[in-house]
Protein backbone atom coordinates (compact mmCIF):
# COMPACT_ATOMS: atom_id res chain seq x y z
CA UNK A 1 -34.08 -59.33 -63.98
CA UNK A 2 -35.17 -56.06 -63.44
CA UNK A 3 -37.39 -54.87 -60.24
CA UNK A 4 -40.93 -54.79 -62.47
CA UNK A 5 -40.17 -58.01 -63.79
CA UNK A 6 -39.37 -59.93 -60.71
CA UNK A 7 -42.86 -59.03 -59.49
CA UNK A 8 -44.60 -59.50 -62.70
CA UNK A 9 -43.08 -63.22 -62.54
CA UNK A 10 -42.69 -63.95 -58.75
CA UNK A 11 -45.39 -62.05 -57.04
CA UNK A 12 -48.35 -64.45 -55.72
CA UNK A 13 -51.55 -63.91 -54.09
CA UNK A 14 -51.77 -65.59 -50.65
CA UNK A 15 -55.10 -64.72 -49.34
CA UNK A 16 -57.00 -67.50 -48.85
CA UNK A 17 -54.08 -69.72 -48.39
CA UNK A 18 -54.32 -70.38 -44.33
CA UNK A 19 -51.53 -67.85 -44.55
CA UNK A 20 -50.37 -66.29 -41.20
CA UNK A 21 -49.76 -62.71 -42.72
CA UNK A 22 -53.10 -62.34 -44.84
CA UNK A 23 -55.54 -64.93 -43.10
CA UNK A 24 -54.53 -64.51 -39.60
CA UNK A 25 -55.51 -61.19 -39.07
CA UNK A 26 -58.49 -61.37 -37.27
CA UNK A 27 -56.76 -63.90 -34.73
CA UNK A 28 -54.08 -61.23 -34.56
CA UNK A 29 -55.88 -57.98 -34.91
CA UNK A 30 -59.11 -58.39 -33.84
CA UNK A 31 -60.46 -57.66 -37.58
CA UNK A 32 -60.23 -58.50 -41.33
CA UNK A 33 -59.75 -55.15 -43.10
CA UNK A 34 -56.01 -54.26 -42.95
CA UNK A 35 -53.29 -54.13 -45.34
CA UNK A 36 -50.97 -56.99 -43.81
CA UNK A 37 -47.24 -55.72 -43.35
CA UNK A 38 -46.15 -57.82 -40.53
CA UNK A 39 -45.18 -61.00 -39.63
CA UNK A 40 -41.42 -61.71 -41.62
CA UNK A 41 -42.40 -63.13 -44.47
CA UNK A 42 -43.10 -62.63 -48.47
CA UNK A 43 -45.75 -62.53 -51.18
CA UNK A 44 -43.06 -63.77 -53.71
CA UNK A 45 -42.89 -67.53 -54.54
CA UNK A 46 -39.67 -68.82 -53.95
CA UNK A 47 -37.23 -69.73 -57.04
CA UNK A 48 -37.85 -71.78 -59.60
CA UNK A 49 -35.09 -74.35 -59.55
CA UNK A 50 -36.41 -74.86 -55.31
CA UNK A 51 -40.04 -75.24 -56.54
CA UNK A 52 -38.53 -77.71 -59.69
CA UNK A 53 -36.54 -79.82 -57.22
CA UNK A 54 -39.12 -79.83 -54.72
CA UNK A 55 -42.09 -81.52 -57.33
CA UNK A 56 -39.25 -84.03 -57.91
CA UNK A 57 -38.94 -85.32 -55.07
CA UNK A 58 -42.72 -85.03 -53.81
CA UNK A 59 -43.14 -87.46 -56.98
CA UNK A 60 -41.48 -90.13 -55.28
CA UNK A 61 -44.01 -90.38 -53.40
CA UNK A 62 -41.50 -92.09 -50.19
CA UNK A 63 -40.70 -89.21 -47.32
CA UNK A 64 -38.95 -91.97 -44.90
CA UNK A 65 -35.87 -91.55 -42.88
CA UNK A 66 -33.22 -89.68 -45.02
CA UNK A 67 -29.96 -88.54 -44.39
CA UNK A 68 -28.08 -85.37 -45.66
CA UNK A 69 -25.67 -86.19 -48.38
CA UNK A 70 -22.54 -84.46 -49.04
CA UNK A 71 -23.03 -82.42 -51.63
CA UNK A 72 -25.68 -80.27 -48.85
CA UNK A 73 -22.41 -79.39 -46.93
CA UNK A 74 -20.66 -78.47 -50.01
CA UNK A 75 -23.27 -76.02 -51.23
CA UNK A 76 -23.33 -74.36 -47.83
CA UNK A 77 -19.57 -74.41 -47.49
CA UNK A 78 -19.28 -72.27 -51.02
CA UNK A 79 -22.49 -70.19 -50.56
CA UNK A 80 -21.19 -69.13 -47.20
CA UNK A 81 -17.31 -68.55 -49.22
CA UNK A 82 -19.39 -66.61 -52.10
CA UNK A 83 -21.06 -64.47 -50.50
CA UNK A 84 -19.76 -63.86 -47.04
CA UNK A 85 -15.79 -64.97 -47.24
CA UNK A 86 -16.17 -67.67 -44.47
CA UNK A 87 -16.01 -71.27 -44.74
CA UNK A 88 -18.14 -73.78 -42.74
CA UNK A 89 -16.47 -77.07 -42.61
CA UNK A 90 -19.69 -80.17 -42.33
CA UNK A 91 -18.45 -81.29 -38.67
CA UNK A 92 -19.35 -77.93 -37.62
CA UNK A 93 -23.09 -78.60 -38.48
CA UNK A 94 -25.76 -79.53 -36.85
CA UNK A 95 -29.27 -78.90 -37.64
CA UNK A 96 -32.81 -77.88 -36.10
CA UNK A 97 -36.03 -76.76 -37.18
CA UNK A 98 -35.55 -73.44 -37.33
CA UNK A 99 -32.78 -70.71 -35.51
CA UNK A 100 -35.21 -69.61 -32.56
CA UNK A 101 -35.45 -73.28 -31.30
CA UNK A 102 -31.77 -73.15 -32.48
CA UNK A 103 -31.29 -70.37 -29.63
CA UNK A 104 -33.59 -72.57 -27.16
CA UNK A 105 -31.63 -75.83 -27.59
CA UNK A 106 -28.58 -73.72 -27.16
CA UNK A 107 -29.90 -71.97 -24.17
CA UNK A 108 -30.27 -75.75 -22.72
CA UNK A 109 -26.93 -77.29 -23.39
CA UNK A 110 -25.16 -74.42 -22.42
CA UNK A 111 -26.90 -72.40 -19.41
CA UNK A 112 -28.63 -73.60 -16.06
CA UNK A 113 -32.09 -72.39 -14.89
CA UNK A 114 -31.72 -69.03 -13.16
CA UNK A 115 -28.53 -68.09 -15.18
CA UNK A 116 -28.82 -65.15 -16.51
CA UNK A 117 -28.81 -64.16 -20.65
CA UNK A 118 -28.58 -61.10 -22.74
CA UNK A 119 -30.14 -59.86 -25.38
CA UNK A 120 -29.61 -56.25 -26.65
CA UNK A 121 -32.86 -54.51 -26.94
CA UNK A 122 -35.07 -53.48 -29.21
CA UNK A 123 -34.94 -56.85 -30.84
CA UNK A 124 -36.98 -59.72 -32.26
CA UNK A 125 -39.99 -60.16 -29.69
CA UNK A 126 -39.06 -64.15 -29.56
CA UNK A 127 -35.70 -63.50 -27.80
CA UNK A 128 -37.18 -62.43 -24.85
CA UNK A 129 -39.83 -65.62 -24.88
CA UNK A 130 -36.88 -68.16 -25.18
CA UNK A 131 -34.96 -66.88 -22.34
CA UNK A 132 -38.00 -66.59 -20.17
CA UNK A 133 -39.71 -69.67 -21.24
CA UNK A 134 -36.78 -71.51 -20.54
CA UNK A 135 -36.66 -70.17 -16.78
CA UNK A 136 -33.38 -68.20 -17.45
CA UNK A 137 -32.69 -64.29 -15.96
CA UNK A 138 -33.45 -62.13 -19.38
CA UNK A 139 -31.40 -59.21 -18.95
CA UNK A 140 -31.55 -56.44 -21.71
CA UNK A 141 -29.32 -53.90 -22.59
CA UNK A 142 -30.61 -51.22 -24.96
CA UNK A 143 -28.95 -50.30 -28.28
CA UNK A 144 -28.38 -46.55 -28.65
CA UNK A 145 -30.28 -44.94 -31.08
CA UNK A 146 -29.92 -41.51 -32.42
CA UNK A 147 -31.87 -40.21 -36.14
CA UNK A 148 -32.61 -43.56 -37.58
CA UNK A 149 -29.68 -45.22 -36.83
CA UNK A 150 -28.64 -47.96 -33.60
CA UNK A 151 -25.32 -48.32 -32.05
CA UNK A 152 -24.16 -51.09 -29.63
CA UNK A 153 -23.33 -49.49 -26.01
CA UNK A 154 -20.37 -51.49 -25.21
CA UNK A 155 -19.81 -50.05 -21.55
CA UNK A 156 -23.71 -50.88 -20.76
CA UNK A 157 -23.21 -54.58 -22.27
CA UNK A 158 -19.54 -55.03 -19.64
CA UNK A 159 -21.32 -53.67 -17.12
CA UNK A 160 -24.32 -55.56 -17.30
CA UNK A 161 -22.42 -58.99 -17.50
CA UNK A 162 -20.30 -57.87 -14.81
CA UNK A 163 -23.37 -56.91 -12.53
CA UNK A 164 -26.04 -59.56 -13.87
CA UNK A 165 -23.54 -62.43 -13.94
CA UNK A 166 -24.33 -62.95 -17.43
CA UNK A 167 -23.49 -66.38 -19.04
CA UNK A 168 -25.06 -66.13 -22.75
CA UNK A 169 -25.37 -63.64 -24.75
CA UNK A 170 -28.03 -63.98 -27.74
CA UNK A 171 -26.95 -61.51 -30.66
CA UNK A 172 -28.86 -60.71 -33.79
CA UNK A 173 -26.39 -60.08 -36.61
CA UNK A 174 -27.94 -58.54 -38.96
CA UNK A 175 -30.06 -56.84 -36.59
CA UNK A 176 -33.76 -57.13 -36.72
CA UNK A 177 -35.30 -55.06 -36.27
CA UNK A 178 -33.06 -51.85 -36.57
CA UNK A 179 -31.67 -53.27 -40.18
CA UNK A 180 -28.28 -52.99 -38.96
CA UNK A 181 -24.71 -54.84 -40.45
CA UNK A 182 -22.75 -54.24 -37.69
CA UNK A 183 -19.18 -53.72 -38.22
CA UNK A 184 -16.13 -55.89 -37.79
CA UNK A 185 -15.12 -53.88 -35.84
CA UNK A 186 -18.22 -53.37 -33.69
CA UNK A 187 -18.49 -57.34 -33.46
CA UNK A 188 -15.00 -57.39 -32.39
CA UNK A 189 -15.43 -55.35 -29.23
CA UNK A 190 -18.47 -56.91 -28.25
CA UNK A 191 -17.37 -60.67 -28.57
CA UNK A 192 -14.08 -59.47 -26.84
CA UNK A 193 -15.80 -58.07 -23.62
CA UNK A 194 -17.86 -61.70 -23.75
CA UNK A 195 -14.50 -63.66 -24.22
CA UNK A 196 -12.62 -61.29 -21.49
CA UNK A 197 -16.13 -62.33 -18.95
CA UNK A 198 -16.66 -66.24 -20.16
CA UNK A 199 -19.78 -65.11 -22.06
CA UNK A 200 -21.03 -67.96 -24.43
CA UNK A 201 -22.21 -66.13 -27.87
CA UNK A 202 -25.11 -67.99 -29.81
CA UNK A 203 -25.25 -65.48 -32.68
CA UNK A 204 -28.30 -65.90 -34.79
CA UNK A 205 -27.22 -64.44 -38.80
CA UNK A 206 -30.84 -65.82 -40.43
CA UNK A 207 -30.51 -62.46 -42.21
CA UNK A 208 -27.14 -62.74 -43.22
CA UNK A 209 -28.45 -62.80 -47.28
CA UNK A 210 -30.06 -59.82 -46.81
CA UNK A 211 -27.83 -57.13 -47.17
CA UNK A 212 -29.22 -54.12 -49.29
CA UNK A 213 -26.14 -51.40 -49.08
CA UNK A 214 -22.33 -51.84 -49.72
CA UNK A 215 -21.38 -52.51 -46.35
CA UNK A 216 -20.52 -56.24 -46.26
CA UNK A 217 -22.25 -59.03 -43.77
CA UNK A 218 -19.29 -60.20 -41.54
CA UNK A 219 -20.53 -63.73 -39.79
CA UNK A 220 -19.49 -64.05 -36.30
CA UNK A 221 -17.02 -67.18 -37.04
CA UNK A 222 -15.00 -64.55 -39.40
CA UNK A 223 -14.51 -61.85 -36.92
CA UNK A 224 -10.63 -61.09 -37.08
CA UNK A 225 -9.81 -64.00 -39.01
CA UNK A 226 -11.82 -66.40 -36.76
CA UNK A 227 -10.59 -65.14 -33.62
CA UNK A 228 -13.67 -65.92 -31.33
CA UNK A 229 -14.96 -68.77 -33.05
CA UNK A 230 -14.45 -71.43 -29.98
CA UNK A 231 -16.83 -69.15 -27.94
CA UNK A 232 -19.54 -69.12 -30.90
CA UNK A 233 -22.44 -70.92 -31.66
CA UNK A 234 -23.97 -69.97 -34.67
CA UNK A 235 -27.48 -70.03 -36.33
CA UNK A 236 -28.64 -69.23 -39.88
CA UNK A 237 -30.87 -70.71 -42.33
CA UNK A 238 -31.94 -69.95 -45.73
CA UNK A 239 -35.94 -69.58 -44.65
CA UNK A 240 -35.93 -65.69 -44.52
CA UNK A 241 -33.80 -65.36 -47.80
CA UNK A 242 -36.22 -67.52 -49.96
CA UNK A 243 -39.67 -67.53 -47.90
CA UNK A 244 -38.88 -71.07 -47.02
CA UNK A 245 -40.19 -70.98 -42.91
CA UNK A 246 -42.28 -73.65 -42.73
CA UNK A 247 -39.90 -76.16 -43.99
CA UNK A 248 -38.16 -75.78 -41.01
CA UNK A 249 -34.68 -76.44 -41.90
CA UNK A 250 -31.85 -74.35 -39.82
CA UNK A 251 -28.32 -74.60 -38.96
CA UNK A 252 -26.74 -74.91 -35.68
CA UNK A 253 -22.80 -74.47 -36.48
CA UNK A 254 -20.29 -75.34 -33.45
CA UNK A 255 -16.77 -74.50 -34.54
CA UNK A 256 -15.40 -75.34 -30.72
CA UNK A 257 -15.51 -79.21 -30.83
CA UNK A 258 -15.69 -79.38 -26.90
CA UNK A 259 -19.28 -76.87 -27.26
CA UNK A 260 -20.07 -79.25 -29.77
CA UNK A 261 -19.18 -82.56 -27.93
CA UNK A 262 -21.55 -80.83 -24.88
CA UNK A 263 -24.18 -79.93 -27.47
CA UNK A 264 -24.33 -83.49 -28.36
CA UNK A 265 -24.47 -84.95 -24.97
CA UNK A 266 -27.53 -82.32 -24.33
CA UNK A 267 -29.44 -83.34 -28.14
CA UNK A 268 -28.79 -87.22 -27.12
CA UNK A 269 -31.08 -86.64 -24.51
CA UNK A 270 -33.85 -85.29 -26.73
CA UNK A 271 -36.65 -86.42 -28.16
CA UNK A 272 -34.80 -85.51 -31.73
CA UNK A 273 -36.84 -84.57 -34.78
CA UNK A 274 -35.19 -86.04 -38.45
CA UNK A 275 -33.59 -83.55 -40.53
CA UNK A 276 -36.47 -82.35 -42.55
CA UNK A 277 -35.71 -84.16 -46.03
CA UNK A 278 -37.78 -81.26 -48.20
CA UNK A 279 -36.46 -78.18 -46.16
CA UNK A 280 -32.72 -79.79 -46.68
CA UNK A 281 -33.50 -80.36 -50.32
CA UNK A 282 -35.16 -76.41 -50.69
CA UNK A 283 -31.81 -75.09 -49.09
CA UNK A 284 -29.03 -77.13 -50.98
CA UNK A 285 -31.11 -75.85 -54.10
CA UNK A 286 -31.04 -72.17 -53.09
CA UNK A 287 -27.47 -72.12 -52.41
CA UNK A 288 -26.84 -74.46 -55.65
CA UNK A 289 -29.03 -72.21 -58.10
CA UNK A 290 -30.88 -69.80 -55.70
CA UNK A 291 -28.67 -66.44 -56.28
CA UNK A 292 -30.02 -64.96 -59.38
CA UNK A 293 -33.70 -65.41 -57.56
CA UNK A 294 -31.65 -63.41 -54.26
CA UNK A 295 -30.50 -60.73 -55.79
CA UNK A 296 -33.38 -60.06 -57.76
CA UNK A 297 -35.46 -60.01 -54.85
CA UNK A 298 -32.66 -57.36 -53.21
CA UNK A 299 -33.74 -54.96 -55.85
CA UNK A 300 -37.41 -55.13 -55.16
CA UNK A 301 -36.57 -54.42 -51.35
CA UNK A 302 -33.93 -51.75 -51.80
CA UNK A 303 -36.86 -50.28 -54.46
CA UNK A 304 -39.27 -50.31 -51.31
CA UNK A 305 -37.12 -48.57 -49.26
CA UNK A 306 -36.23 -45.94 -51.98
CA UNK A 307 -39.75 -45.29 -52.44
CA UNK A 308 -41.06 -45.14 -48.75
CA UNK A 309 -38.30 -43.17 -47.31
CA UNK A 310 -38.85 -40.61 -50.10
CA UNK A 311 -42.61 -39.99 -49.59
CA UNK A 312 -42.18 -39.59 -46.08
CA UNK A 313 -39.23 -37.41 -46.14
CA UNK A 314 -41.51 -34.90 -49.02
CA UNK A 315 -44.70 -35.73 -47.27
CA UNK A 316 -44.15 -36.68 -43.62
CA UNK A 317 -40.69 -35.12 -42.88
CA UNK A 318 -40.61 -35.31 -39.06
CA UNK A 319 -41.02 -39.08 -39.17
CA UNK A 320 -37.73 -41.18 -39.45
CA UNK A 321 -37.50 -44.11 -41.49
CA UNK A 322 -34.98 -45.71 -39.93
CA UNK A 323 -31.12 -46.89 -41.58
CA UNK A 324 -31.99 -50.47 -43.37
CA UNK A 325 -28.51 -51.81 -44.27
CA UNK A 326 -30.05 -55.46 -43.93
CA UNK A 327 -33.44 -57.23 -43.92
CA UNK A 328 -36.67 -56.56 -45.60
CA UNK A 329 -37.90 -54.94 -42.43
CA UNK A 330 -37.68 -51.70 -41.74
CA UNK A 331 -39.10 -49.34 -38.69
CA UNK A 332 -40.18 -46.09 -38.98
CA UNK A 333 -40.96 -43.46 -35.82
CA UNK A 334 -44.12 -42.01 -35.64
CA UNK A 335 -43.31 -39.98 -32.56
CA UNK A 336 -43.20 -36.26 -33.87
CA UNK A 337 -46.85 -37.36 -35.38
CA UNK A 338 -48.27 -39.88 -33.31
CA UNK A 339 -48.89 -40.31 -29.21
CA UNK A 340 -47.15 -43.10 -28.14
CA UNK A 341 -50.12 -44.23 -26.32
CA UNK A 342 -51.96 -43.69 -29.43
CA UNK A 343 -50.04 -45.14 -31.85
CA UNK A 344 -52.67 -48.49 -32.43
CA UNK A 345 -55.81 -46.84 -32.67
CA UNK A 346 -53.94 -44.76 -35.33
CA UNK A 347 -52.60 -46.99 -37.31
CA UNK A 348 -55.65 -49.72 -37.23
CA UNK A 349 -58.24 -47.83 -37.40
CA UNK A 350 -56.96 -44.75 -39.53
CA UNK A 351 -54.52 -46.45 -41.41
CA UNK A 352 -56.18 -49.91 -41.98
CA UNK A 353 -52.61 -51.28 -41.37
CA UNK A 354 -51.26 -54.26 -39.83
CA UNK A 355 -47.98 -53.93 -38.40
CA UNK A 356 -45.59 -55.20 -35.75
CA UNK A 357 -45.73 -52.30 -33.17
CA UNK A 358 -42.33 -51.01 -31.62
CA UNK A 359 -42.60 -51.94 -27.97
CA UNK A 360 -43.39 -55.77 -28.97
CA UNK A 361 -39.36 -55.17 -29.43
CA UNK A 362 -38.04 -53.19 -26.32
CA UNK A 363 -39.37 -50.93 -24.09
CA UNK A 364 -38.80 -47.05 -25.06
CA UNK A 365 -40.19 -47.91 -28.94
CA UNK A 366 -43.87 -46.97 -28.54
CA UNK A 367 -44.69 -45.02 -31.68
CA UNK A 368 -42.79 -46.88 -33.73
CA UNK A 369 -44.34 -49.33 -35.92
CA UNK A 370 -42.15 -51.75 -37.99
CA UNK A 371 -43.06 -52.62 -42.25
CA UNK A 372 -42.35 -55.51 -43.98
CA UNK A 373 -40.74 -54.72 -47.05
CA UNK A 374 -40.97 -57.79 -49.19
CA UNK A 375 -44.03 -56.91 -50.95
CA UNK A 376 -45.00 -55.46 -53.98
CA UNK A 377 -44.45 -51.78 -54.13
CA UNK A 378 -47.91 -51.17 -55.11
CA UNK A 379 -48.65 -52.26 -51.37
CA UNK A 380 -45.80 -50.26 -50.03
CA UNK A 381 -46.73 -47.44 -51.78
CA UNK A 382 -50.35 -47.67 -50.75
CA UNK A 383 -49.45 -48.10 -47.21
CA UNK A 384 -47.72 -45.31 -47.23
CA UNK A 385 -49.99 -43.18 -48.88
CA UNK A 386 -52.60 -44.23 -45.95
CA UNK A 387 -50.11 -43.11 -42.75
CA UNK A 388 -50.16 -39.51 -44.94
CA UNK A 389 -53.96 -39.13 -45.34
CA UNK A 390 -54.67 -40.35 -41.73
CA UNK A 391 -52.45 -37.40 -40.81
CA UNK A 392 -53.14 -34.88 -43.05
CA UNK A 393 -56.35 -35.46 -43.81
């Protein structure tokens, strides 16, 4: 299925829907009016087959206490050997309601109030809520970035765990938001200098389906043929790869079976949740019949990137649209163009835009703005076309 056909067929209209993106602007914003390009998530109904198997069991009519059958672990198992070369075996699962309280319940089994946990900076506004909420240290360490593109600094990150006493280190792999696949080797060094200090790694891969160029998605467990896997805890779900968020189904996977035996002393103590029956049912389906949907929708974000990075580069070409290598979110500097400081009266009230705004991420990204890509191009394109007439009139 070809780009214009996958939005012909999939695209929908959620206005009016007590959607978050479209609806919640004025909670958000302060006003009505803007093009919505924020919040990480689509205008494209999920696939098919999720949407057939979900009406199936809805007809029941019975949504009592469930368990998850085996064939779940055996979709995930060959999904996760399709398309990223790494096996999960089932007693390595658990499951929460989605991978930021993933990262909370982790930072509760494993850390102590006051301990202190990194996060590598700019990076998903929620990491630095969950450390803080929890009444842990948050100590960041900023990526380096250079013309688009974000490196790890891996003397910064020693010396911080060294000086900070760090005891958990929350990564983003892919990286959200500076679209990054880091390297195995990259990923190598970094979960060595954790391993070398007694750094726990919760590594959260919800992006991991979302990889646009041809360098390949290497999950944390996989790392030099598995090498740090007993100082791993790992999080991904299917939400972000087929709009599924609010059937808050996510995987907690515990290859060490003493982290795991501590994880489930700490979740015995919990109020627990049930696995949610419809969310388990949506992701066995994906990763049963969900890849020709995928990779269709790859082709309408790699389209979107195409398209924006070449108007700005012929219209705007001091901006930088930054490397996207992964996710359907991409950020772009505004710098050469924009104050910093006036970088939301800008793009609000010139640009009738709603976007997530680079310092929400780390501090040193005001002027930045970050665009959700999984859209129609149309909107892309008119988005685009706005940030060039607000500038040059």
């Amino acid at each position: 299925m070809d780009t214009h056909e996958f939005v012909k067929k999939y695209l929908v209209d959620r206005k009016g829907t007590h959607c978050s993106k479209w609806d919640g602007l004025k909670e958000k914003f302060g006003r009505t009016d803007l093009l919505p390009l924020w919040i990480a998530d689509m205008e494209f109904r999920t696939c098919d087959a999720i949407v057939a198997a979900l009406k199936e069991r809805v007809s029941q009519g019975v949504f009592g206490y469930s368990f998850v059958p085996d064939s779940y672990y055996t979709a995930l198992d060959h999904w996760m050997q399709e398309r990223h070369h790494s096996s999960v075996p089932r007693e390595w699962v658990r499951f929460s309601t989605g991978c930021v309280t993933g990262i909370a319940w982790s930072i509760a089994a494993f850390t102590r109030p006051g301990d202190a946990c990194m996060i590598l900076t700019p990076v998903y506004y929620p990491f630095h809520n969950v450390v803080t909420n929890n009444h842990r240290r948050l100590v960041t360490v900023p990526l380096h970035y250079e013309k688009g593109y974000a490196t790890m600094d891996f003397d910064a990150i020693e010396k911080a765990i060294v000086e900070q006493d760090v005891k958990l280190f929350v990564q983003c792999s892919p990286h959200n938001p500076m679209g990054r696949v880091w390297t195995e080797e990259e990923l190598d060094q970094v979960l060595s200098i954790c391993a070398r200090h007694h750094v726990l790694v919760v590594s959260d891969e919800i992006h991991q389906d979302i990889i646009l160029g041809d360098k390949p998605f290497i999950p944390a467990a996989a790392v030099k043929g598995g090498k740090y896997r007993d100082n791993l805890i790992i999080l991904n779900s299917a939400t972000k790869s087929f709009n599924l968020a609010t059937l808050l189904h996510s995987h907690i996977i515990i290859p060490n079976p003493k982290l795991r035996e501590q994880y489930d002393a700490f979740a015995s103590g919990m109020n627990r949740t049930e696995v949610s029956v419809l969310g388990a049912l949506a992701t066995q389906t994906a990763y049963e019949r969900g890849g020709a949907w995928l990779d269709g929708l790859l082709q309408v974000i790699r389209r979107n990137y195409r398209d924006l990075k070449a108007l700005f580069h012929k219209e705007l070409p001091e901006a930088t649209v930054c490397a996207l290598e992964s996710t359907y979110l991409v950020m772009v500097d505004l710098r050469p163009y924009v104050k910093p400081e006036d970088i939301h009266p800008f793009i609000q009230d010139k640009c009738r835009l709603a976007v997530d705004y680079g310092e929400w991420f780390g501090e040193g990204y005001q002027g930045f703005i970050r665009l959700n890509l999984a859209t129609a191009p149309t909107l892309i394109q008119e988005a685009a076309q706005r940030i060039v007439h607000a500038l040059k009139g």
